[in-house]
PDB file of N, CA and C in Angstrom:
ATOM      1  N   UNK A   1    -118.717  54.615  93.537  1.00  0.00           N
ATOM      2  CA  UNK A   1    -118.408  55.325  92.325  1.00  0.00           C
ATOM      3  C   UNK A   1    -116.948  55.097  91.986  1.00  0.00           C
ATOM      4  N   UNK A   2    -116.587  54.739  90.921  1.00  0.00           N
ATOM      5  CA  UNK A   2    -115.384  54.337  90.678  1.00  0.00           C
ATOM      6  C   UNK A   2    -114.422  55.572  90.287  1.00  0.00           C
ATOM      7  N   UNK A   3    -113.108  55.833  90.548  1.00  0.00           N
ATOM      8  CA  UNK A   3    -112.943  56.954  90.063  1.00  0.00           C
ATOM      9  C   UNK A   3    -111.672  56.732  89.273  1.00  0.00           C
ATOM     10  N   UNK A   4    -111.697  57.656  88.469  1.00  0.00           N
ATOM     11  CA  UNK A   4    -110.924  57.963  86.837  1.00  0.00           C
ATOM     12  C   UNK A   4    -109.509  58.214  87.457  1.00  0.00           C
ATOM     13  N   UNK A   5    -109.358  59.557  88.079  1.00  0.00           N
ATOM     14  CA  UNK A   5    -108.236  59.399  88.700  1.00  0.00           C
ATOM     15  C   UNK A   5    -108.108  60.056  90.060  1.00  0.00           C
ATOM     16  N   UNK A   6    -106.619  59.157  90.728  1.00  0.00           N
ATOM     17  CA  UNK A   6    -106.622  58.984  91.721  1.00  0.00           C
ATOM     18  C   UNK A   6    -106.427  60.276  92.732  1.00  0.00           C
ATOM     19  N   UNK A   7    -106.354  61.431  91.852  1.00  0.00           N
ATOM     20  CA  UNK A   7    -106.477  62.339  92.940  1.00  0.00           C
ATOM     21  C   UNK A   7    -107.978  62.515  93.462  1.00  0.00           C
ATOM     22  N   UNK A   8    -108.557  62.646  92.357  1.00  0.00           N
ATOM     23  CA  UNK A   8    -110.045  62.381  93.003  1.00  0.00           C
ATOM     24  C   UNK A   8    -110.210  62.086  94.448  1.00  0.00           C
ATOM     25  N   UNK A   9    -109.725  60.635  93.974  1.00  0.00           N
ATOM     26  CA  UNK A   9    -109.592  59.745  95.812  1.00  0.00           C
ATOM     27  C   UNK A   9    -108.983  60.359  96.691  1.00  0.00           C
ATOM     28  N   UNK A  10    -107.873  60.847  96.640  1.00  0.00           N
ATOM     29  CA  UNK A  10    -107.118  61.567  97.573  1.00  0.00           C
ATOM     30  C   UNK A  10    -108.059  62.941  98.160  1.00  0.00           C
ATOM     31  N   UNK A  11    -108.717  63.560  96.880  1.00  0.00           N
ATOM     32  CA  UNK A  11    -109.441  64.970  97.579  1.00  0.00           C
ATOM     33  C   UNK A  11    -110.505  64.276  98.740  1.00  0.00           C
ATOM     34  N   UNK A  12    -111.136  63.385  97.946  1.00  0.00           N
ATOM     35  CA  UNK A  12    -112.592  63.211  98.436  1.00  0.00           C
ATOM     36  C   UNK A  12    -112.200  62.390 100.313  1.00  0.00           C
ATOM     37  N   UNK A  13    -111.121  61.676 100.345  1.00  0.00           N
ATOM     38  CA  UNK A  13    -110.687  61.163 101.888  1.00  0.00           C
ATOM     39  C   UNK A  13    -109.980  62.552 102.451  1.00  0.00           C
ATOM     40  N   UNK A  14    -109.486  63.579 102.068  1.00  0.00           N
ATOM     41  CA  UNK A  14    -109.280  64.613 102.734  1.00  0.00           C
ATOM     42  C   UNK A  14    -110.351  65.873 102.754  1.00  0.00           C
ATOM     43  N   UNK A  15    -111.492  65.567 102.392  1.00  0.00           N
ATOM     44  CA  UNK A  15    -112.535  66.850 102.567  1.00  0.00           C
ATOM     45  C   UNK A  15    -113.798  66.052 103.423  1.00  0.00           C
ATOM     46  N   UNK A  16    -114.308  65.018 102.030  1.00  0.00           N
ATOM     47  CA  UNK A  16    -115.762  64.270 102.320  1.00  0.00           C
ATOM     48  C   UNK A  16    -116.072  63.523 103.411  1.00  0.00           C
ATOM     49  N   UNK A  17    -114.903  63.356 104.174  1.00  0.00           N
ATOM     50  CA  UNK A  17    -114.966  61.993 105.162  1.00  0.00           C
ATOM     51  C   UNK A  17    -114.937  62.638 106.805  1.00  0.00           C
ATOM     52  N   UNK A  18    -114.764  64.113 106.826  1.00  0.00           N
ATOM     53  CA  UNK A  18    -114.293  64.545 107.848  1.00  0.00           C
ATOM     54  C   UNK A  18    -115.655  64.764 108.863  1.00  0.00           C
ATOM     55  N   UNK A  19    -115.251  64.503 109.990  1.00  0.00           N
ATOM     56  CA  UNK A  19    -116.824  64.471 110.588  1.00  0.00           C
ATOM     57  C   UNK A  19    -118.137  65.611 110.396  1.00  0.00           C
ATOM     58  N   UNK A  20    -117.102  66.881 110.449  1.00  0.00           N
ATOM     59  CA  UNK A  20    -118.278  67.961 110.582  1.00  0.00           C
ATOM     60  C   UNK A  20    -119.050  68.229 109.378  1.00  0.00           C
ATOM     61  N   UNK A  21    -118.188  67.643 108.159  1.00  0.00           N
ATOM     62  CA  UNK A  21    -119.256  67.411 106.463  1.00  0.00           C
ATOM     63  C   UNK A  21    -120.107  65.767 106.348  1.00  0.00           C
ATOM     64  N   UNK A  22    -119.531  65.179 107.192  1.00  0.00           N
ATOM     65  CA  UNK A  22    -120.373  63.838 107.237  1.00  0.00           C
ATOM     66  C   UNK A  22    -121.653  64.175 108.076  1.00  0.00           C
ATOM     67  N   UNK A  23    -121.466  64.930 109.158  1.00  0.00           N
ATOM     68  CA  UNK A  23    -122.651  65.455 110.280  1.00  0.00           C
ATOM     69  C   UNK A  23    -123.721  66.486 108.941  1.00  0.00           C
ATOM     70  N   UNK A  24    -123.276  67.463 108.072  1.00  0.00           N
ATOM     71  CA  UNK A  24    -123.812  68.391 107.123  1.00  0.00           C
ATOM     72  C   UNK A  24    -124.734  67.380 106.319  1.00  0.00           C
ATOM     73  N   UNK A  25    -124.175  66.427 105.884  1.00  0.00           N
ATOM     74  CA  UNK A  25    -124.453  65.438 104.628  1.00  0.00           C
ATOM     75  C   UNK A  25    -125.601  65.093 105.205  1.00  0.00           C
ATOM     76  N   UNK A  26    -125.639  64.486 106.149  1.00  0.00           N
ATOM     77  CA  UNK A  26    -126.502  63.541 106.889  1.00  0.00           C
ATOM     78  C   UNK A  26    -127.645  64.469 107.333  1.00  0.00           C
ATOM     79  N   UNK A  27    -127.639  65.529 107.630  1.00  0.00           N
ATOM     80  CA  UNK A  27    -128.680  66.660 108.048  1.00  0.00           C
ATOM     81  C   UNK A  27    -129.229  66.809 106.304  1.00  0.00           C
ATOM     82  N   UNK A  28    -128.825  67.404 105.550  1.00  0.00           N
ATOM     83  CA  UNK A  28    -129.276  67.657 104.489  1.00  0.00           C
ATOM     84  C   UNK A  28    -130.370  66.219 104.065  1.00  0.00           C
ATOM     85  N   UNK A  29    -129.763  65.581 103.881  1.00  0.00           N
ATOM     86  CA  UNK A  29    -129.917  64.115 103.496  1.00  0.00           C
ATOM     87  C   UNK A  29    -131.443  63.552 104.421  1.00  0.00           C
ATOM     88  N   UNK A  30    -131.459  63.716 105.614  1.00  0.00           N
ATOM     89  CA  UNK A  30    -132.439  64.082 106.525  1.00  0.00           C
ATOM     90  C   UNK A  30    -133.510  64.659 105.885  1.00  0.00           C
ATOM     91  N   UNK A  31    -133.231  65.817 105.943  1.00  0.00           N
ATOM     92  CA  UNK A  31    -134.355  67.235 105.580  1.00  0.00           C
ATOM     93  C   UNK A  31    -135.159  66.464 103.874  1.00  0.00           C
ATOM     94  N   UNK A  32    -134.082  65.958 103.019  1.00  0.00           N
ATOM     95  CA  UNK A  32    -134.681  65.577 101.567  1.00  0.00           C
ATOM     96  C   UNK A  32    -135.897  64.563 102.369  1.00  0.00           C
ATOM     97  N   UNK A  33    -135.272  63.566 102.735  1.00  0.00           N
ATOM     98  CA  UNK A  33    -136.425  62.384 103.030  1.00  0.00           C
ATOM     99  C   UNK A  33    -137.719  62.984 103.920  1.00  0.00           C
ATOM    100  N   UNK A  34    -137.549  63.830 104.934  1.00  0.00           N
ATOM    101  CA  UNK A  34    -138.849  64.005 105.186  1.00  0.00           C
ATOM    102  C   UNK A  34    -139.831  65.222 104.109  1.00  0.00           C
ATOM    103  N   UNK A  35    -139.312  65.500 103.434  1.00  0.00           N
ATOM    104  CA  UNK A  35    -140.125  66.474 102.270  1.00  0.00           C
ATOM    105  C   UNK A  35    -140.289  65.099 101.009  1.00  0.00           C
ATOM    106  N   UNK A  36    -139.652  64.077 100.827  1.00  0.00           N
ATOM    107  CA  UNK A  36    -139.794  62.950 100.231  1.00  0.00           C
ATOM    108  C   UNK A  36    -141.011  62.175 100.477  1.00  0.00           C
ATOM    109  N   UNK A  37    -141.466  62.107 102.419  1.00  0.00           N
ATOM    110  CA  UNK A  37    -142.572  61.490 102.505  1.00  0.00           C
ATOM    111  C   UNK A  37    -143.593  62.101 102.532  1.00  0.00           C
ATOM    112  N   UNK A  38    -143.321  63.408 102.207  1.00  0.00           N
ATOM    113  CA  UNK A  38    -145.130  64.342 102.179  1.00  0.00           C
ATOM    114  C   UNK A  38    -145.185  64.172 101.051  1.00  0.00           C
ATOM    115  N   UNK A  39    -144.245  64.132  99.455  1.00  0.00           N
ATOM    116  CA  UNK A  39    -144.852  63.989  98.148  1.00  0.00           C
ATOM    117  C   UNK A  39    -144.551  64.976  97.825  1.00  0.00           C
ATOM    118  N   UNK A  40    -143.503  66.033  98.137  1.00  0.00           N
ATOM    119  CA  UNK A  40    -143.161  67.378  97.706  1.00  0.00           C
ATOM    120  C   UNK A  40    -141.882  67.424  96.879  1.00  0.00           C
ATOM    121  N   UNK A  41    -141.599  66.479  96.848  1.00  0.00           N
ATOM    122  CA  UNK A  41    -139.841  66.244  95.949  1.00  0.00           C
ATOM    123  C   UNK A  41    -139.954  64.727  95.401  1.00  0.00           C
ATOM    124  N   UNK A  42    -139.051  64.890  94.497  1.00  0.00           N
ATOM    125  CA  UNK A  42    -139.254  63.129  93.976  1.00  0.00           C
ATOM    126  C   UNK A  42    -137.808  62.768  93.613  1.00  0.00           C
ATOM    127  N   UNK A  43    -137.386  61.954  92.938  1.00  0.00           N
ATOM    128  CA  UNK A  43    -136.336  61.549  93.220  1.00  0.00           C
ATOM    129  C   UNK A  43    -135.684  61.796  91.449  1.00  0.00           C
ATOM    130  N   UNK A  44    -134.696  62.775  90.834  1.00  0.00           N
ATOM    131  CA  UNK A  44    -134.669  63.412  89.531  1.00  0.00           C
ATOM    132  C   UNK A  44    -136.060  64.369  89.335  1.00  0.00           C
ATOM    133  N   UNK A  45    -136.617  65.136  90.128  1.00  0.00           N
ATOM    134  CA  UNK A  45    -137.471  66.101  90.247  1.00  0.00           C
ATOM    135  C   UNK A  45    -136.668  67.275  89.516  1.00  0.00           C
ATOM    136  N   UNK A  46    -135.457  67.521  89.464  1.00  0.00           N
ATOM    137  CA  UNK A  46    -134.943  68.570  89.511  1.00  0.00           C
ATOM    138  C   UNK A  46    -134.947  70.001  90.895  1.00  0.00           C
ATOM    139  N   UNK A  47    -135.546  69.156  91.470  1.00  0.00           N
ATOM    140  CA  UNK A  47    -136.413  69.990  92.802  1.00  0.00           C
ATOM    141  C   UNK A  47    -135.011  70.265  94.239  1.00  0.00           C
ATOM    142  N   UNK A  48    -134.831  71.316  94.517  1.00  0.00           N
ATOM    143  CA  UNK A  48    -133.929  71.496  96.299  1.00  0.00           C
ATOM    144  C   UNK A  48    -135.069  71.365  97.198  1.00  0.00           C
ATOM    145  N   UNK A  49    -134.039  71.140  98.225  1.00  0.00           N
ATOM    146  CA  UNK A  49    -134.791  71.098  99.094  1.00  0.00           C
ATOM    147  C   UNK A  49    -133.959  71.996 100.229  1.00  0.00           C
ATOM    148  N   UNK A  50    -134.457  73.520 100.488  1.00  0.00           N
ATOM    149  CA  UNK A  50    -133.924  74.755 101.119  1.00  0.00           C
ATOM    150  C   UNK A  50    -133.970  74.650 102.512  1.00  0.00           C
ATOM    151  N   UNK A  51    -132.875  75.465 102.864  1.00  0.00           N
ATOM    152  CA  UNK A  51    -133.405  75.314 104.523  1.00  0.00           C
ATOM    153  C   UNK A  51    -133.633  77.259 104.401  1.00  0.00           C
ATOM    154  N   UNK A  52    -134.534  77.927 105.337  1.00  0.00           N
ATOM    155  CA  UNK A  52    -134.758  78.876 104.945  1.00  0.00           C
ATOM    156  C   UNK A  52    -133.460  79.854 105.910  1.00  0.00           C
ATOM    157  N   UNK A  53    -133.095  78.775 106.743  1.00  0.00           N
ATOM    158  CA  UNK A  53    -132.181  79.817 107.729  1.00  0.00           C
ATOM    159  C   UNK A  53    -130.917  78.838 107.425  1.00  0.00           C
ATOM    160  N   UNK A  54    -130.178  78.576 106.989  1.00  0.00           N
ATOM    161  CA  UNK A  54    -128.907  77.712 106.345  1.00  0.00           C
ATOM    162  C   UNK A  54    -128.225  77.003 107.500  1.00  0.00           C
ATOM    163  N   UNK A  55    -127.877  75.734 107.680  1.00  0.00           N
ATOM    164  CA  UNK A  55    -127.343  74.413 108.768  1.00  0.00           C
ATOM    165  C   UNK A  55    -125.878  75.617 109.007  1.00  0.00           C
ATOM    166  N   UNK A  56    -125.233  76.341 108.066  1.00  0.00           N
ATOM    167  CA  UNK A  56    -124.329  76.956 108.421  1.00  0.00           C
ATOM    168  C   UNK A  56    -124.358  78.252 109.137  1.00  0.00           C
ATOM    169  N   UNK A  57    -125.107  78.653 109.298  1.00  0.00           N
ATOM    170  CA  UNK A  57    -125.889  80.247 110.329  1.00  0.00           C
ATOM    171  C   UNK A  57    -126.951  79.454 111.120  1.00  0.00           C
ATOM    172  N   UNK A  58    -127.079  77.793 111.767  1.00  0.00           N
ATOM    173  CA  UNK A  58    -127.368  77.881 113.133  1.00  0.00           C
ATOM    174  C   UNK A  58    -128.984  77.434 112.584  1.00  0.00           C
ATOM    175  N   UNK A  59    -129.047  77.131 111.349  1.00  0.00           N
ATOM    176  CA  UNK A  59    -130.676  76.637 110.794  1.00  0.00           C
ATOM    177  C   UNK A  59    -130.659  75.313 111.548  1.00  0.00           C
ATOM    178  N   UNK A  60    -131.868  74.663 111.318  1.00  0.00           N
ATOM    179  CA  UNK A  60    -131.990  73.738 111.681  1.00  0.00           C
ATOM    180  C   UNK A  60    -132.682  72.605 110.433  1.00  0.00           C
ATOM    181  N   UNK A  61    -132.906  71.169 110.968  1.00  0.00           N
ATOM    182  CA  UNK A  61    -133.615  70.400 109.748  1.00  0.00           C
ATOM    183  C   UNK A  61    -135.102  70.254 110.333  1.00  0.00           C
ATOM    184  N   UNK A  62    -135.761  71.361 110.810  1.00  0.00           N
ATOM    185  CA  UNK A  62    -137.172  70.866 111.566  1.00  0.00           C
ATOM    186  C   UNK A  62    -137.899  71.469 110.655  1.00  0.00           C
ATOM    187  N   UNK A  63    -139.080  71.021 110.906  1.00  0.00           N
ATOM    188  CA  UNK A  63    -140.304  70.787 109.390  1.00  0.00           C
ATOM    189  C   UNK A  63    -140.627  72.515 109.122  1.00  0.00           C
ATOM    190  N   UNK A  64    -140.159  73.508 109.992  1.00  0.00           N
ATOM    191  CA  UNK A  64    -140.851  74.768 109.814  1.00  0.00           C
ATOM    192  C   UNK A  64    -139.942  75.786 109.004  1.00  0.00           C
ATOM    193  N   UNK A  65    -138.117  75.370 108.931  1.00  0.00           N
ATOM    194  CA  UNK A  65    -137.173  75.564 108.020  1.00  0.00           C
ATOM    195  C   UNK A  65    -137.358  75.428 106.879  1.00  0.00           C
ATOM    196  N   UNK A  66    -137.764  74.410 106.156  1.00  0.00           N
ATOM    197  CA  UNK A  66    -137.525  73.860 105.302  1.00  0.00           C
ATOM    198  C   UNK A  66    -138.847  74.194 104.109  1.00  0.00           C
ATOM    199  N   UNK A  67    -138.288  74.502 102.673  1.00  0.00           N
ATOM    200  CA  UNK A  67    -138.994  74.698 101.814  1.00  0.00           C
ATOM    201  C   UNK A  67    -138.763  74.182 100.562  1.00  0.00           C
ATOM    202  N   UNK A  68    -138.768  73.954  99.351  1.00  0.00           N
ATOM    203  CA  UNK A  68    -138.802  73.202  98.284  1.00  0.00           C
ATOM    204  C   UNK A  68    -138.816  74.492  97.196  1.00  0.00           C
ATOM    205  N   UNK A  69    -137.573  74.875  96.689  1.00  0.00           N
ATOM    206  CA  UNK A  69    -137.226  75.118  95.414  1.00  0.00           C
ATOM    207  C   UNK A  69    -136.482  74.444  94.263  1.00  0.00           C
ATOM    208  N   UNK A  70    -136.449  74.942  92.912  1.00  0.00           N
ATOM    209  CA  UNK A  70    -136.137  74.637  91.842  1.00  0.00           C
ATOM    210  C   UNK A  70    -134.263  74.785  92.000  1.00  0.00           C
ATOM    211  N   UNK A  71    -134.000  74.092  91.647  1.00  0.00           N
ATOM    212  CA  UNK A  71    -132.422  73.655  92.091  1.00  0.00           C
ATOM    213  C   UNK A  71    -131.591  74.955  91.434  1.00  0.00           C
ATOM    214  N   UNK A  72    -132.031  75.261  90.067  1.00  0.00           N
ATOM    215  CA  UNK A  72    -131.253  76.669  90.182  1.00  0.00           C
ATOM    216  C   UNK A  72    -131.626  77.741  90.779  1.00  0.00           C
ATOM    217  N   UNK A  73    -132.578  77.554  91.131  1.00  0.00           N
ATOM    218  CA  UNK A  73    -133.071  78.844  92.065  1.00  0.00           C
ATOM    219  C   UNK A  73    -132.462  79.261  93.720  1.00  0.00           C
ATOM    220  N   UNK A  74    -131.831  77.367  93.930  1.00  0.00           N
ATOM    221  CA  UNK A  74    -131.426  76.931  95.413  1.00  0.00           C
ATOM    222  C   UNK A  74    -130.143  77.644  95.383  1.00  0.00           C
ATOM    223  N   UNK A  75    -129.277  76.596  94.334  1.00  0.00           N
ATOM    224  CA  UNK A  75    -128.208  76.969  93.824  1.00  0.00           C
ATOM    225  C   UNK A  75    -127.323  78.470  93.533  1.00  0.00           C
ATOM    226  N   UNK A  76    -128.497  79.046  93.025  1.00  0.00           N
ATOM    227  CA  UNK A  76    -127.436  80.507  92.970  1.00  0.00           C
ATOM    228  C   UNK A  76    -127.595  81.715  93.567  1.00  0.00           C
ATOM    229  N   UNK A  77    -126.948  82.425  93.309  1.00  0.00           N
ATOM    230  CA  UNK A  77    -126.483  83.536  94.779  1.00  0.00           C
ATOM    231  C   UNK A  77    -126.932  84.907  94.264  1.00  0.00           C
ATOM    232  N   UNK A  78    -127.259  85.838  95.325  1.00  0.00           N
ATOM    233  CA  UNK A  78    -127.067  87.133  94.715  1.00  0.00           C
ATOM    234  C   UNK A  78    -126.449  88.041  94.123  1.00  0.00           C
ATOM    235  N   UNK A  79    -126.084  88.573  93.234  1.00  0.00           N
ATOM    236  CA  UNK A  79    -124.745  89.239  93.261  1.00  0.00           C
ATOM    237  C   UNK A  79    -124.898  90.429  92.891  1.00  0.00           C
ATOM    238  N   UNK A  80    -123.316  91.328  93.092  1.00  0.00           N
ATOM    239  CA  UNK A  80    -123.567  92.851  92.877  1.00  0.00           C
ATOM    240  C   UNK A  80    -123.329  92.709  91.458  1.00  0.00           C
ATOM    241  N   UNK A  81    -123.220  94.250  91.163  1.00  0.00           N
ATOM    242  CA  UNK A  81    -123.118  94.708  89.733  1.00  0.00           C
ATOM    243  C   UNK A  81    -121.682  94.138  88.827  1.00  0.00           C
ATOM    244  N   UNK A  82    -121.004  93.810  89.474  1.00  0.00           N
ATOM    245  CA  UNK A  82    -119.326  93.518  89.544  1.00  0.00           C
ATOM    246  C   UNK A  82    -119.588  92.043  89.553  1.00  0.00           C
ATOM    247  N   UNK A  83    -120.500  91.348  89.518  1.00  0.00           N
ATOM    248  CA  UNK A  83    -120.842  89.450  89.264  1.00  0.00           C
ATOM    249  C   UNK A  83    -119.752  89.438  90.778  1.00  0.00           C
ATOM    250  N   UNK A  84    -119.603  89.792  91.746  1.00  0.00           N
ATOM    251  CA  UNK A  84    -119.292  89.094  93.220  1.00  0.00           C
ATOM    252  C   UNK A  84    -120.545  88.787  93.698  1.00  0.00           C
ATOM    253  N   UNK A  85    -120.680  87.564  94.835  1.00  0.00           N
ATOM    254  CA  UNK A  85    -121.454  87.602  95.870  1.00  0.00           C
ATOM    255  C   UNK A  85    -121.649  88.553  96.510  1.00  0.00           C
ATOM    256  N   UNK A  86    -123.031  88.821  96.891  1.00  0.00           N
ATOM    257  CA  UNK A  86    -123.130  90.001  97.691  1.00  0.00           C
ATOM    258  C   UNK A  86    -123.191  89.464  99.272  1.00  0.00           C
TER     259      UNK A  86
END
């Protein structure tokens, strides 16, 4: 991906490249392809692909985690009355 400008580059070699988000990427990335070969997601589906217990609280990418929602549904959060995360 070519980028416009160069801080871009600078963020993305100081966040994207670091092992423990390259290890995240690659798990996620994982979990899509095997819900890819049952026929449950497609590729511009608009479709997530959830983990039900999150890679960050200790989830895992095994076939009994994992469920298939609508990307804004994946995407957004609960919140209180005050629009914070709850």
């Amino acid at each position: 991906m070519p980028y416009k400008n160069p801080e871009d580059r600078a963020s993305y070699a100081k966040y994207e490249q670091k092992p423990e988000i390259i290890k995240k990427r690659a798990a996620r990335n994982k979990a899509r392809a095997m819900l890819m070969k049952e026929g449950l997601v497609h590729k511009g589906d608009g479709k997530d692909v959830d983990h039900k217990q999150p890679l960050s609280k200790g989830g895992t990418t095994k076939r009994s985690n994992l469920s298939v929602k609508s990307a804004s549904n994946n995407r957004s959060f609960a919140r209180k009355s005050d629009h914070s995360i709850k």
